[in-house]
C-alpha atoms as a PDB file:
ATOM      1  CA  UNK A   1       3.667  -6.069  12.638  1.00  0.00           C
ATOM      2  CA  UNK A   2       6.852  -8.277  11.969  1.00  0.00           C
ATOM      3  CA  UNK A   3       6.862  -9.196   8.513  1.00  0.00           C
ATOM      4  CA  UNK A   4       9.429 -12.489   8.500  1.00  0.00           C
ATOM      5  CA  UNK A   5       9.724 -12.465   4.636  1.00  0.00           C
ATOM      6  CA  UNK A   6      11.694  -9.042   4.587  1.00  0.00           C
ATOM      7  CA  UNK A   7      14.741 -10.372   6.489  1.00  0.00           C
ATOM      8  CA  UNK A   8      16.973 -13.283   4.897  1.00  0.00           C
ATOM      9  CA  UNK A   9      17.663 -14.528   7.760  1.00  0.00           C
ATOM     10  CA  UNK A  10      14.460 -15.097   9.452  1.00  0.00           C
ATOM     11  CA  UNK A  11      12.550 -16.411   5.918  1.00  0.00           C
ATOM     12  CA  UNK A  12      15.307 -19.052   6.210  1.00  0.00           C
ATOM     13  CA  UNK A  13      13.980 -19.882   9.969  1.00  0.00           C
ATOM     14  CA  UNK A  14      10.412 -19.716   9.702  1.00  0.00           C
ATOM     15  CA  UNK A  15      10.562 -20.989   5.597  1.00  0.00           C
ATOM     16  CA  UNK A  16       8.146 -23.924   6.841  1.00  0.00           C
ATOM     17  CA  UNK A  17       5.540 -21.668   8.079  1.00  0.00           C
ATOM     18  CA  UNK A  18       5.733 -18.921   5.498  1.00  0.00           C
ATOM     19  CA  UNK A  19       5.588 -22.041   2.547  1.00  0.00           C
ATOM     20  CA  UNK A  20       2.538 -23.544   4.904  1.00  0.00           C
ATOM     21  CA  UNK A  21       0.986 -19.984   5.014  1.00  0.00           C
ATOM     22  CA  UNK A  22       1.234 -19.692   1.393  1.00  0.00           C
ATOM     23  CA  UNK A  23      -0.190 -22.501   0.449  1.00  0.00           C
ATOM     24  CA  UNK A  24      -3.204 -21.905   2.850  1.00  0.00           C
ATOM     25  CA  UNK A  25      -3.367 -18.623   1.507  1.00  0.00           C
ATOM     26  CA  UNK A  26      -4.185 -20.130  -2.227  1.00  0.00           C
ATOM     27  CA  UNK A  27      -5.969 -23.263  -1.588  1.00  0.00           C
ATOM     28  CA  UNK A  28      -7.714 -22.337   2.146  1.00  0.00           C
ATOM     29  CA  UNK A  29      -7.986 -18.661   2.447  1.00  0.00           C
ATOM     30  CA  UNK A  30     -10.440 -18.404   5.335  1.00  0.00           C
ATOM     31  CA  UNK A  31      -8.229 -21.019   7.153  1.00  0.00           C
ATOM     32  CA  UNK A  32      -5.313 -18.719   6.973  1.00  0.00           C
ATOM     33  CA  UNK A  33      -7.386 -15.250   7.762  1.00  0.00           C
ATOM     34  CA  UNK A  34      -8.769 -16.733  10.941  1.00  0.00           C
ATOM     35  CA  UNK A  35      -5.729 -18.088  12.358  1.00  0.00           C
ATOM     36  CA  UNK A  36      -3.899 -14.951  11.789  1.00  0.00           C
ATOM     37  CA  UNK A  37      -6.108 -12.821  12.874  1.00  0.00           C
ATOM     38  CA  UNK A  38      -6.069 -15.139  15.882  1.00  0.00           C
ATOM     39  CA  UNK A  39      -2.460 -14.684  15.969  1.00  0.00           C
ATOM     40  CA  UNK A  40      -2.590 -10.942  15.863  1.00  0.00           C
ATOM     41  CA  UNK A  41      -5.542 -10.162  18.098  1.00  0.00           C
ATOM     42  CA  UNK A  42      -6.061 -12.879  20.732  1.00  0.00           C
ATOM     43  CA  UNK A  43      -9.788 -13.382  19.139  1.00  0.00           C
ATOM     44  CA  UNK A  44     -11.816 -15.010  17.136  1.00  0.00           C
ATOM     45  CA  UNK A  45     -12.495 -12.926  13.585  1.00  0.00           C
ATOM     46  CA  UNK A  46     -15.897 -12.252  12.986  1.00  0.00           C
ATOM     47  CA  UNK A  47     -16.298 -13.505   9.133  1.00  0.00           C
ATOM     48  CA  UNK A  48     -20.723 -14.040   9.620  1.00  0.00           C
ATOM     49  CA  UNK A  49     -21.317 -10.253  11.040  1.00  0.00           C
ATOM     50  CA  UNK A  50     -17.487  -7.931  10.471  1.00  0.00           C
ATOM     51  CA  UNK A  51     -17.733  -5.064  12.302  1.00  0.00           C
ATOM     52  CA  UNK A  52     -14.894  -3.017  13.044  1.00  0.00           C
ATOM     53  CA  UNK A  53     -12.743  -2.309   9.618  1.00  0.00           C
ATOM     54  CA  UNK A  54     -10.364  -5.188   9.608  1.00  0.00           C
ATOM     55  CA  UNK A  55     -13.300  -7.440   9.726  1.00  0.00           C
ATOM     56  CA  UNK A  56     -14.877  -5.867   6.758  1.00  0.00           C
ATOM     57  CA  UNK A  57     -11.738  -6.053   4.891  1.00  0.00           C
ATOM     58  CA  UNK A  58     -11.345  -9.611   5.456  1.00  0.00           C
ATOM     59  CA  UNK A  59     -14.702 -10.167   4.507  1.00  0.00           C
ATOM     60  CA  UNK A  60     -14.704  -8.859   1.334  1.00  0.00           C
ATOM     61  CA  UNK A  61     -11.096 -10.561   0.567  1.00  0.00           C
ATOM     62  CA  UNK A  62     -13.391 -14.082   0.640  1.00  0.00           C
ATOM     63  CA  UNK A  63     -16.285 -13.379  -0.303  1.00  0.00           C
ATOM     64  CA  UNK A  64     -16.955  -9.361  -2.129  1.00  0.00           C
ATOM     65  CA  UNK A  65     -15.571  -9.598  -5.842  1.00  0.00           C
ATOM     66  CA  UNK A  66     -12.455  -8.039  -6.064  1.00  0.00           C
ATOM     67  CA  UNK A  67     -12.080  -8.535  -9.843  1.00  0.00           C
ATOM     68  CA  UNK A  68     -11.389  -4.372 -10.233  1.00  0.00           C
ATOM     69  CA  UNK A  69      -8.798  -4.909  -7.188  1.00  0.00           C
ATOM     70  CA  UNK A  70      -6.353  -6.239  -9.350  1.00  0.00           C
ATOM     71  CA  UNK A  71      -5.987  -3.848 -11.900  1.00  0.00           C
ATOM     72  CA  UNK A  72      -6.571  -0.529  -9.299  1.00  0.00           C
ATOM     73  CA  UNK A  73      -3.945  -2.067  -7.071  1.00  0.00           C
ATOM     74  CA  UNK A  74      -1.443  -2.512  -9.849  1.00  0.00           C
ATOM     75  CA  UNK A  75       1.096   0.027  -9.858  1.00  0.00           C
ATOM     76  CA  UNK A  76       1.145   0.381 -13.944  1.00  0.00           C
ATOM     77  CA  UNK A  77      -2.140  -0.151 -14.745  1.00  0.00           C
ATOM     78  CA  UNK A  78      -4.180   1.866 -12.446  1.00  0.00           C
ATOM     79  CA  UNK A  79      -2.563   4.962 -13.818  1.00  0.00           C
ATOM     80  CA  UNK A  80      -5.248   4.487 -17.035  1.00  0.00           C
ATOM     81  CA  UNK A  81      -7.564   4.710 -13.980  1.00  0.00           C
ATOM     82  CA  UNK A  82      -6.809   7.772 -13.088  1.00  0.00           C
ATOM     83  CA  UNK A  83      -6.633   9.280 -16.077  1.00  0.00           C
ATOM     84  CA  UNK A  84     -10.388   8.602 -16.623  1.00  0.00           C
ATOM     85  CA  UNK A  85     -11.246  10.109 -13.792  1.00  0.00           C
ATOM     86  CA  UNK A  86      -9.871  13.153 -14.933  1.00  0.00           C
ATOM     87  CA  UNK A  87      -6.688  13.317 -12.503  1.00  0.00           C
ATOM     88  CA  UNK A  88      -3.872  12.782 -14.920  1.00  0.00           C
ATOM     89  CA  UNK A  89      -2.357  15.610 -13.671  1.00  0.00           C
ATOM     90  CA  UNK A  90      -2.027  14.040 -10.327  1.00  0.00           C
ATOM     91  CA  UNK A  91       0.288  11.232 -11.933  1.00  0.00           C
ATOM     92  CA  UNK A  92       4.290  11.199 -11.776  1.00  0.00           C
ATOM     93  CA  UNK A  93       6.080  10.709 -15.391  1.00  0.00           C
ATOM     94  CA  UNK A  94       6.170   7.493 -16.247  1.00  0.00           C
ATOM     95  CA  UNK A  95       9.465   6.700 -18.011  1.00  0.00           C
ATOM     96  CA  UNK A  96       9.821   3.044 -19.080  1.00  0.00           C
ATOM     97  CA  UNK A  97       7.926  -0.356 -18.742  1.00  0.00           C
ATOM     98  CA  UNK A  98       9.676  -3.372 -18.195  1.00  0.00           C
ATOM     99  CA  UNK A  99       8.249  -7.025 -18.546  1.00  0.00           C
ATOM    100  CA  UNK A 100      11.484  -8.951 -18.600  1.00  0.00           C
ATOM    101  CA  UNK A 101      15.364  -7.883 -17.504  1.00  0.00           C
ATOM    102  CA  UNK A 102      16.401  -8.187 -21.214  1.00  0.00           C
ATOM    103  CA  UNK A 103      14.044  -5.633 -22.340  1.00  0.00           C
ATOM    104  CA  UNK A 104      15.929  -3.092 -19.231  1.00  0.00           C
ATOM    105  CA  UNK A 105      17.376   0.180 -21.521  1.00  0.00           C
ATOM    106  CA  UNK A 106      19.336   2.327 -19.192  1.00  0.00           C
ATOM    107  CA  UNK A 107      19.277   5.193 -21.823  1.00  0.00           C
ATOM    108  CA  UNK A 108      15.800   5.166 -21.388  1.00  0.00           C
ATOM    109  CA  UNK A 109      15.578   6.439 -17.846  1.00  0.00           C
ATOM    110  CA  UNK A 110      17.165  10.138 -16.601  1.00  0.00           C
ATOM    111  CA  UNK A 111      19.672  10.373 -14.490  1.00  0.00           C
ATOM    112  CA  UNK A 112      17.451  10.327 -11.278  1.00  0.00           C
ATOM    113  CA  UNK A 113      14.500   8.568 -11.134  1.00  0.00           C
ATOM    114  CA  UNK A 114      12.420   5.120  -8.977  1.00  0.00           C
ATOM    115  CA  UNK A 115      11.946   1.480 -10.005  1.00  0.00           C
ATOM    116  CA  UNK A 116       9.114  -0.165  -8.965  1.00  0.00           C
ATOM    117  CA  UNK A 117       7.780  -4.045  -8.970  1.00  0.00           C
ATOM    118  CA  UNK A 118       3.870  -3.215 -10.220  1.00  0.00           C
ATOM    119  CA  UNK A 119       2.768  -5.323  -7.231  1.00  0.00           C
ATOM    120  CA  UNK A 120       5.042  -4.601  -4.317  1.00  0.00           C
ATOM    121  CA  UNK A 121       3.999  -3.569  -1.081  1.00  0.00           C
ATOM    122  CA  UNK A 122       6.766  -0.774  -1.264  1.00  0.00           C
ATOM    123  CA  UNK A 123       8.651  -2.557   1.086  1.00  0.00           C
ATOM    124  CA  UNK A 124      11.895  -3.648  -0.798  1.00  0.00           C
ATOM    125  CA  UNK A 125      10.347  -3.255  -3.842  1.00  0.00           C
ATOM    126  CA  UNK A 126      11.830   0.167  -5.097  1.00  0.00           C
ATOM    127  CA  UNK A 127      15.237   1.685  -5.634  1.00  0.00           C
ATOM    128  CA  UNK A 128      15.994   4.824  -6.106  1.00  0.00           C
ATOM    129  CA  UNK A 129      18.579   5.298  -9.447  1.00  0.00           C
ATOM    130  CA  UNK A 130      20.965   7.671  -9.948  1.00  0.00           C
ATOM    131  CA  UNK A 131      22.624   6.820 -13.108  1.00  0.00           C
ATOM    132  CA  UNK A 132      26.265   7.943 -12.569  1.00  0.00           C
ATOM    133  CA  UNK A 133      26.719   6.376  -9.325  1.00  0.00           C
ATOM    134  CA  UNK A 134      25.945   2.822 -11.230  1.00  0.00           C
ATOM    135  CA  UNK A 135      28.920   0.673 -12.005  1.00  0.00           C
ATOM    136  CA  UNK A 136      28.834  -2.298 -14.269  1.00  0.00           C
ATOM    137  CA  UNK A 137      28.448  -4.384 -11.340  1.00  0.00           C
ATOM    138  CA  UNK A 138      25.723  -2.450  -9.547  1.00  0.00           C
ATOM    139  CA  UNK A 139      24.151  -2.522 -12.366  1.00  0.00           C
ATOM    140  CA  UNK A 140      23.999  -6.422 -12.628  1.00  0.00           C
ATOM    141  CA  UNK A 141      22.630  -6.394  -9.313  1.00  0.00           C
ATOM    142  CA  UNK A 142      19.848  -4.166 -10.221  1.00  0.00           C
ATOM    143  CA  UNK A 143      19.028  -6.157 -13.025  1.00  0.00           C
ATOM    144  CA  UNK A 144      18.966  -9.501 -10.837  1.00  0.00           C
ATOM    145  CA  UNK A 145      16.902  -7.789  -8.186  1.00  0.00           C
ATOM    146  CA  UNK A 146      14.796  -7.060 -10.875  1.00  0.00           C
ATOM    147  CA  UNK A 147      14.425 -10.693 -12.422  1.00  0.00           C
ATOM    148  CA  UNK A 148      13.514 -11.355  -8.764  1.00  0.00           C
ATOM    149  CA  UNK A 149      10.770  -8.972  -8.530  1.00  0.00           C
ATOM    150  CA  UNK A 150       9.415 -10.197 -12.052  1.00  0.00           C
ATOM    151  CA  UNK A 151       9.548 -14.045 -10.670  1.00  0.00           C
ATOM    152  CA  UNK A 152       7.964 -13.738  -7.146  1.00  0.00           C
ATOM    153  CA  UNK A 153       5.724 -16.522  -6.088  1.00  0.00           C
ATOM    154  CA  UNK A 154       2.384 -16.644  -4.178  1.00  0.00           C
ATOM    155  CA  UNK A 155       2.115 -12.702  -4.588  1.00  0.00           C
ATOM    156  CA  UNK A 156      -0.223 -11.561  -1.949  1.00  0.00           C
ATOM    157  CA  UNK A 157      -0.761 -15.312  -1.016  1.00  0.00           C
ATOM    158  CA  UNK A 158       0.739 -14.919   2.900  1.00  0.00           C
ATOM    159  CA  UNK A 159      -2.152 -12.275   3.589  1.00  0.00           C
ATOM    160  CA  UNK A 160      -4.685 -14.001   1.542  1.00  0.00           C
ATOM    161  CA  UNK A 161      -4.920 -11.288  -1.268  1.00  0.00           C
ATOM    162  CA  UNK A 162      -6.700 -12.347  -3.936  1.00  0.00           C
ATOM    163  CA  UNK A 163      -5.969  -9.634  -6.198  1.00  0.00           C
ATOM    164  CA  UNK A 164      -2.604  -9.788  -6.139  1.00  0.00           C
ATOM    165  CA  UNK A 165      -2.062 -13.145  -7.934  1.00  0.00           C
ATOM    166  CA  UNK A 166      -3.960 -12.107 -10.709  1.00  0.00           C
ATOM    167  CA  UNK A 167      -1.752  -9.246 -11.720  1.00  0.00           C
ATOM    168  CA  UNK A 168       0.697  -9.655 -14.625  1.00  0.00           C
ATOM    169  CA  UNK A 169       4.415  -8.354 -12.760  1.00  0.00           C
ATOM    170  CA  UNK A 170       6.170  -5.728 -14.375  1.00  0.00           C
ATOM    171  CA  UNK A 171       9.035  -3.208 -13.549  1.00  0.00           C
ATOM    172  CA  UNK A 172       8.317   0.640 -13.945  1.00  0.00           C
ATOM    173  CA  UNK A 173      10.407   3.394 -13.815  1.00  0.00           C
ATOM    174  CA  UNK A 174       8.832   6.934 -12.718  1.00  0.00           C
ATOM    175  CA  UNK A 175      10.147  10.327 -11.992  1.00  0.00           C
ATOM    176  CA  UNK A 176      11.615  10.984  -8.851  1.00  0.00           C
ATOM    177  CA  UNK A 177       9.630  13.531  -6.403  1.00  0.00           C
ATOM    178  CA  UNK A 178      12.158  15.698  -4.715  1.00  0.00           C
ATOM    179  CA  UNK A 179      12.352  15.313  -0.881  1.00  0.00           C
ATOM    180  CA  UNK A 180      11.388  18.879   0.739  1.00  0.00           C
ATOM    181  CA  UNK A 181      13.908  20.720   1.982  1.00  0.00           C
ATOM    182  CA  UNK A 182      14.693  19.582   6.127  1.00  0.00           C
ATOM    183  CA  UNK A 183      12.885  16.154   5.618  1.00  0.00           C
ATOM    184  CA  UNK A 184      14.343  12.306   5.101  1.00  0.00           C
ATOM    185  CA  UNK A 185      11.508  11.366   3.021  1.00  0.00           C
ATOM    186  CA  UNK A 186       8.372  12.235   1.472  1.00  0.00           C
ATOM    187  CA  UNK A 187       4.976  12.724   3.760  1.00  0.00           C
ATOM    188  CA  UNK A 188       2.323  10.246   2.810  1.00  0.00           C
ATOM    189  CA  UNK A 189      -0.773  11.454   3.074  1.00  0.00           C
ATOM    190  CA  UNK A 190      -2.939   8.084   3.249  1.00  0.00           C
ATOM    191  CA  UNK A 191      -6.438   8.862   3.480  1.00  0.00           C
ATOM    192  CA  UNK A 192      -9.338   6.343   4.344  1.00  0.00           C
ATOM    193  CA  UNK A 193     -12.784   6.817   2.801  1.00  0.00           C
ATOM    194  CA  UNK A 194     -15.843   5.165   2.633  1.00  0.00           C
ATOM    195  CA  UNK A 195     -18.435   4.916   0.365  1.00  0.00           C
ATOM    196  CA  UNK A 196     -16.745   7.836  -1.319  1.00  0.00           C
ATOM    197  CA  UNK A 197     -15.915  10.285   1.087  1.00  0.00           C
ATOM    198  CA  UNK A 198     -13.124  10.892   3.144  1.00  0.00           C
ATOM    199  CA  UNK A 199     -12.903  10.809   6.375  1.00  0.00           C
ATOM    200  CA  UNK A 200      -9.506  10.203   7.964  1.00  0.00           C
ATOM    201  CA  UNK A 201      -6.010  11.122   6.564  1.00  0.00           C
ATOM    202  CA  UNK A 202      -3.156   8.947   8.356  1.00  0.00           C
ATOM    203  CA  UNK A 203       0.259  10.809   7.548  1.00  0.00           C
ATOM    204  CA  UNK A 204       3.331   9.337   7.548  1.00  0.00           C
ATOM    205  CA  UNK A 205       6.705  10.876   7.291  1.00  0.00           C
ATOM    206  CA  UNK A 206      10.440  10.596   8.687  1.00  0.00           C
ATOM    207  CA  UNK A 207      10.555   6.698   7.246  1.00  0.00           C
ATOM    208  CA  UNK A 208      13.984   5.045   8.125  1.00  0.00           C
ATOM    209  CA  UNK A 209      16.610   3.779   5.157  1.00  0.00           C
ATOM    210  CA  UNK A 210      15.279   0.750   5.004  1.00  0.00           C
ATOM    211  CA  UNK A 211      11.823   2.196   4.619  1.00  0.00           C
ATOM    212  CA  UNK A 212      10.134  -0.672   8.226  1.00  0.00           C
ATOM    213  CA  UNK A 213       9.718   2.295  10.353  1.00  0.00           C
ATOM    214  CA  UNK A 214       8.281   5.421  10.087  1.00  0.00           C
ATOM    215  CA  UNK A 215       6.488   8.429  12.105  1.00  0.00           C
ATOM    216  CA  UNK A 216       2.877   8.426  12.257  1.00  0.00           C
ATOM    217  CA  UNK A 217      -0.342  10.764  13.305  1.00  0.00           C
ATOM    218  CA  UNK A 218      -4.060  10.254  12.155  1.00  0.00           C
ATOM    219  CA  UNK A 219      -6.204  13.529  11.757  1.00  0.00           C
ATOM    220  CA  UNK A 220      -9.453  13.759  10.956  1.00  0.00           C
ATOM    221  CA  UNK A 221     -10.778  15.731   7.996  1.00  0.00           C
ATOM    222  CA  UNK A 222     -11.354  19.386   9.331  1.00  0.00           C
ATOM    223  CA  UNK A 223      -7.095  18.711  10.447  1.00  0.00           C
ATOM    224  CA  UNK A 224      -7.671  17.981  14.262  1.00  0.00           C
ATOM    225  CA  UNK A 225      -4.974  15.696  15.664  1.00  0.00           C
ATOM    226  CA  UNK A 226      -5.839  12.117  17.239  1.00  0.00           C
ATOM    227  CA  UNK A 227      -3.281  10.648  18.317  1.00  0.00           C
ATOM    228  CA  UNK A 228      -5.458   8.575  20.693  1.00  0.00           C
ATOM    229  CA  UNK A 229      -6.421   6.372  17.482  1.00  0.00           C
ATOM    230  CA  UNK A 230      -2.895   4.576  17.226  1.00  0.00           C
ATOM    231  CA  UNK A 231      -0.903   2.029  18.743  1.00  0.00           C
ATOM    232  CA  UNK A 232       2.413   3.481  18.631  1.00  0.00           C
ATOM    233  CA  UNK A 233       5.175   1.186  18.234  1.00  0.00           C
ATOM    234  CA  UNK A 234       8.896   0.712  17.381  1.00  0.00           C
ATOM    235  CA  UNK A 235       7.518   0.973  13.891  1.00  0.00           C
ATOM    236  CA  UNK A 236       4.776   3.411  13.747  1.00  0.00           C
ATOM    237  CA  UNK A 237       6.267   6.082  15.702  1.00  0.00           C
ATOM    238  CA  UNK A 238       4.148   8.697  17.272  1.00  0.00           C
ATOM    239  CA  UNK A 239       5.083  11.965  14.878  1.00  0.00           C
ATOM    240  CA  UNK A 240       4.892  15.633  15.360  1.00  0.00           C
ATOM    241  CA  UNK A 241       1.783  17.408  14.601  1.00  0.00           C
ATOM    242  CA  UNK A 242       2.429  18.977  11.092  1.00  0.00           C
ATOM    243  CA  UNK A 243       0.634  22.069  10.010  1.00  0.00           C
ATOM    244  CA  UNK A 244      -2.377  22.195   8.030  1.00  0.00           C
ATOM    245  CA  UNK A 245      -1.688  21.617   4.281  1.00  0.00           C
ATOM    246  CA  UNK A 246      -3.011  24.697   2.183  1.00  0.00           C
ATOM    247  CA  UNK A 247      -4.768  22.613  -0.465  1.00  0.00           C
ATOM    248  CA  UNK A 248      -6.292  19.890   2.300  1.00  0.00           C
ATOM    249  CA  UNK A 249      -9.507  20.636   0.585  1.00  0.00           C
ATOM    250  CA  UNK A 250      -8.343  19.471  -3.145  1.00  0.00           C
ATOM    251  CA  UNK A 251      -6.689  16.328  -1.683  1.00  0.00           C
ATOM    252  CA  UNK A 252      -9.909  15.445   0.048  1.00  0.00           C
ATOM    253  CA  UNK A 253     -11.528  16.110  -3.319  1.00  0.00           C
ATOM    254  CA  UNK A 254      -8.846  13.995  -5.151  1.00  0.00           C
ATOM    255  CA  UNK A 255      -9.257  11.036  -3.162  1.00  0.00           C
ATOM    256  CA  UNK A 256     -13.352  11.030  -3.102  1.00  0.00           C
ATOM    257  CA  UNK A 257     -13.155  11.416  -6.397  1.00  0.00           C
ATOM    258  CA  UNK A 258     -11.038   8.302  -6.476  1.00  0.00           C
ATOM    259  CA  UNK A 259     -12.575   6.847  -4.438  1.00  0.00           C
ATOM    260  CA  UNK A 260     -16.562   6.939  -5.857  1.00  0.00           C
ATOM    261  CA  UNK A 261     -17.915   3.984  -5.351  1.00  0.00           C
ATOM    262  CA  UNK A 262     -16.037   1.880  -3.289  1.00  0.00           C
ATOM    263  CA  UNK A 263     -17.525   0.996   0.464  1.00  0.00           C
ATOM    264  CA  UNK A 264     -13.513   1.327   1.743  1.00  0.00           C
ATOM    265  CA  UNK A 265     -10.100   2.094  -0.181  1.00  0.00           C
ATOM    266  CA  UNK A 266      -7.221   4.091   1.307  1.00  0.00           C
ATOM    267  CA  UNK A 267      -6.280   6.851  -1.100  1.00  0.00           C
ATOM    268  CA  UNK A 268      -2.506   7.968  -0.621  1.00  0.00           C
ATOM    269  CA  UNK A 269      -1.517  11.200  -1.757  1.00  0.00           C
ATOM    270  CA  UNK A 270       2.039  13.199  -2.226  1.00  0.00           C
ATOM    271  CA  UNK A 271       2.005  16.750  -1.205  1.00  0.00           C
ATOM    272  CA  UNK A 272       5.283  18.368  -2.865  1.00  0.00           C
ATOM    273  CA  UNK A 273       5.685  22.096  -3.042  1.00  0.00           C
ATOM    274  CA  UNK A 274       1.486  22.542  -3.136  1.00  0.00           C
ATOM    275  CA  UNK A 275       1.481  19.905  -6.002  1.00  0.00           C
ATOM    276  CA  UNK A 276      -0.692  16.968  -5.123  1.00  0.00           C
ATOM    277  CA  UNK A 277       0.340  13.833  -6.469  1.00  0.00           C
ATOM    278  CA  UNK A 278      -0.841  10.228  -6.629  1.00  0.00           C
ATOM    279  CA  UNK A 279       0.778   7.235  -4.772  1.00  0.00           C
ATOM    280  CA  UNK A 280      -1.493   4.327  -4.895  1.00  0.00           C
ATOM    281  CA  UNK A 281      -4.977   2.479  -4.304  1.00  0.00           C
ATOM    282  CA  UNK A 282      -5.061   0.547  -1.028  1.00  0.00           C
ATOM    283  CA  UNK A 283      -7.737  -1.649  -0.631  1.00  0.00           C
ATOM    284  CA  UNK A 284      -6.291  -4.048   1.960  1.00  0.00           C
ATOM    285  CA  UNK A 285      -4.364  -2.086   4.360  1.00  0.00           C
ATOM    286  CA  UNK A 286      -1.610  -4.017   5.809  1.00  0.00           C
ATOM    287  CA  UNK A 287      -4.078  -7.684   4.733  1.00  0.00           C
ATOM    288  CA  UNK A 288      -6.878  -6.653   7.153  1.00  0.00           C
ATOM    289  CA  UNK A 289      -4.644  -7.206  10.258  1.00  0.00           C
ATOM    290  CA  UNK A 290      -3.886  -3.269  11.101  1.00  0.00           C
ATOM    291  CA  UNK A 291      -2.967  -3.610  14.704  1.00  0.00           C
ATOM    292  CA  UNK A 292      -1.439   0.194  15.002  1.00  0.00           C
ATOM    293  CA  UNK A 293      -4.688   1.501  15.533  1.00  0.00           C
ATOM    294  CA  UNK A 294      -6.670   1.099  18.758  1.00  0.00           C
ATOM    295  CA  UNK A 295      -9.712  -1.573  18.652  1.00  0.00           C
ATOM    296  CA  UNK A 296     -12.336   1.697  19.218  1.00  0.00           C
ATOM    297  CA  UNK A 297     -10.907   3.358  15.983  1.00  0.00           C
ATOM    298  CA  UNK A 298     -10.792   0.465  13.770  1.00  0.00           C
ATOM    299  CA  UNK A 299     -14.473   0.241  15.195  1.00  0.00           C
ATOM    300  CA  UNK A 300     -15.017   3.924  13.814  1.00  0.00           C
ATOM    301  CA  UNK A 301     -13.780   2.870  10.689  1.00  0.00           C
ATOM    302  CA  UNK A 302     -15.759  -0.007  10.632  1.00  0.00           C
ATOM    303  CA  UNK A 303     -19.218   1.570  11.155  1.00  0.00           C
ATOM    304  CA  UNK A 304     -18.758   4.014   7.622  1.00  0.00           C
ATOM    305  CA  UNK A 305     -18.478   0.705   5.627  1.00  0.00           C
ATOM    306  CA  UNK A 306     -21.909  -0.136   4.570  1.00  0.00           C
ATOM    307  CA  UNK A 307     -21.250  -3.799   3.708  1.00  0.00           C
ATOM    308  CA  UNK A 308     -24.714  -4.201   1.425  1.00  0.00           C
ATOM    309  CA  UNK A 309     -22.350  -1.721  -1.152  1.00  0.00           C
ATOM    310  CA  UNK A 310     -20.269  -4.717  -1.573  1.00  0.00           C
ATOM    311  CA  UNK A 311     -20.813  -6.562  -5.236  1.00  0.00           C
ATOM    312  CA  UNK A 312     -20.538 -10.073  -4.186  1.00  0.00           C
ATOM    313  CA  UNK A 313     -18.417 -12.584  -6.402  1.00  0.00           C
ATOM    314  CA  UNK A 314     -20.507 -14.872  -8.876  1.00  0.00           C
END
């Protein structure tokens, strides 16, 4: 899906609709969800009985409380999450927490190592640091793409997220997991589950530079290939089929255990040198609007969500 806010150029042309969007998104949230999921699909969403996945999802953005969204989605603070489920040893070291520019300590981070906005979608907001390579000036352009992360506006408003608004935004710095040897990037292993078990695990690997493309395959949980579930595109490209990961079983067991008690989260793993390691809570996969898999799957999907699991706001 084109995402106009991560080119300069094209936020300055559609600026009227993205500022209309936002505001729809925190004053009329239904209003925006139906008209672009209208946009999207061709169709009318079906908010009185969701069925397939992306209808649940928007559902329970409006109307399921999503109070423990916020701090599960939140980059920093879900990591005391997963520490009391037992799974610290899934977590990456966390080196420093930043809640304004002026508290940034450069002595305080290795050499190598990832910065992070708390609530970013991943999608221009990280960098990768390696210390020696900074110059004084690159480093005053870190610190004011920094100050911008910290003073984004109407987080999560353009999709209608309520749990993203509610977050308080902070910068993190966290160790930096190698890349294996003969790959561009990590492989996320992004696995759906419902009602706390996993079902699907949608991999994605070979991302470009910039991170808006990326190879893709969906396989179900005994490993068999299905690449009849997506809607490849320029980008989600259709990947290889990758061999089956030795410790498939413990990741399945790491993300239902994360998982427990949720009717739908996407759990996304890191598999580095037969260390499993965590990557984030997804409970609103690209805002409800997924449109690179095929209507049957998100159907699938949408038939393991028992919507009377759902705690309904107050």
């Amino acid at each position: 899906m084109f995402h106009p806010t991560l080119h300069k150029s094209t936020r300055l042309l559609f600026a009227p609709i993205i500022m209309l969007c936002e505001w729809l998104g925190n004053h009329y949230p239904k209003a925006l969800i139906m008209m672009r999921y209208y946009y999207v699909f061709h169709r009318k969403c079906n908010l009185i009985e969701p069925r397939d996945l992306n209808e649940k999802i928007l559902w329970a953005k409006l109307y399921a409380d999503t109070s423990c969204w916020t701090e599960l989605a939140d980059k920093y603070k879900v990591r005391e999450y997963i520490k009391q489920k037992g799974l610290g040893n899934t977590l990456v070291q966390l080196y420093a927490v930043w809640y304004d520019v002026k508290e940034v300590d450069w002595n305080a981070i290795p050499e190598h190592c990832i910065i992070k906005a708390n609530n970013g979608d991943g999608k221009g907001t990280n960098r990768i640091i390696h210390k020696s390579e900074l110059d004084k000036k690159q480093k005053q352009e870190l610190l004011q793409l920094m100050d911008n992360w910290l003073h984004r506006k109407n987080i999560g408003a353009l999709h209608a997220e309520p749990h993203y608004k509610h977050m308080t935004p902070c910068i993190i710095a966290e160790e930096l997991l190698p890349i294996p040897k003969g790959q561009n990037s990590l492989t996320d292993y992004k696995i759906w589950c419902f009602n706390g078990k996993a079902y699907y695990i949608w991999v994605c690997n070979n991302r470009s530079l910039n991170g808006n493309s990326a190879h893709v395959m969906t396989y179900d949980r005994d490993w068999n290939a299905h690449p009849e579930y997506s809607v490849f595109n320029s980008d989600y490209l259709q990947g290889d089929i990758m061999p089956r990961p030795d410790n498939l079983e413990q990741m399945l067991q790491v993300a239902e255990t994360l998982s427990d008690g949720f009717p739908q989260v996407r759990v996304d793993l890191y598999n580095v040198n037969g260390n499993i390691y965590f990557g984030e809570l997804t409970f609103t996969s690209q805002g409800g609007l997924m449109d690179f898999y095929t209507p049957e799957f998100l159907q699938i999907m949408g038939d393991q969500v028992d919507m009377d699991l759902f705690q309904r706001k107050q």
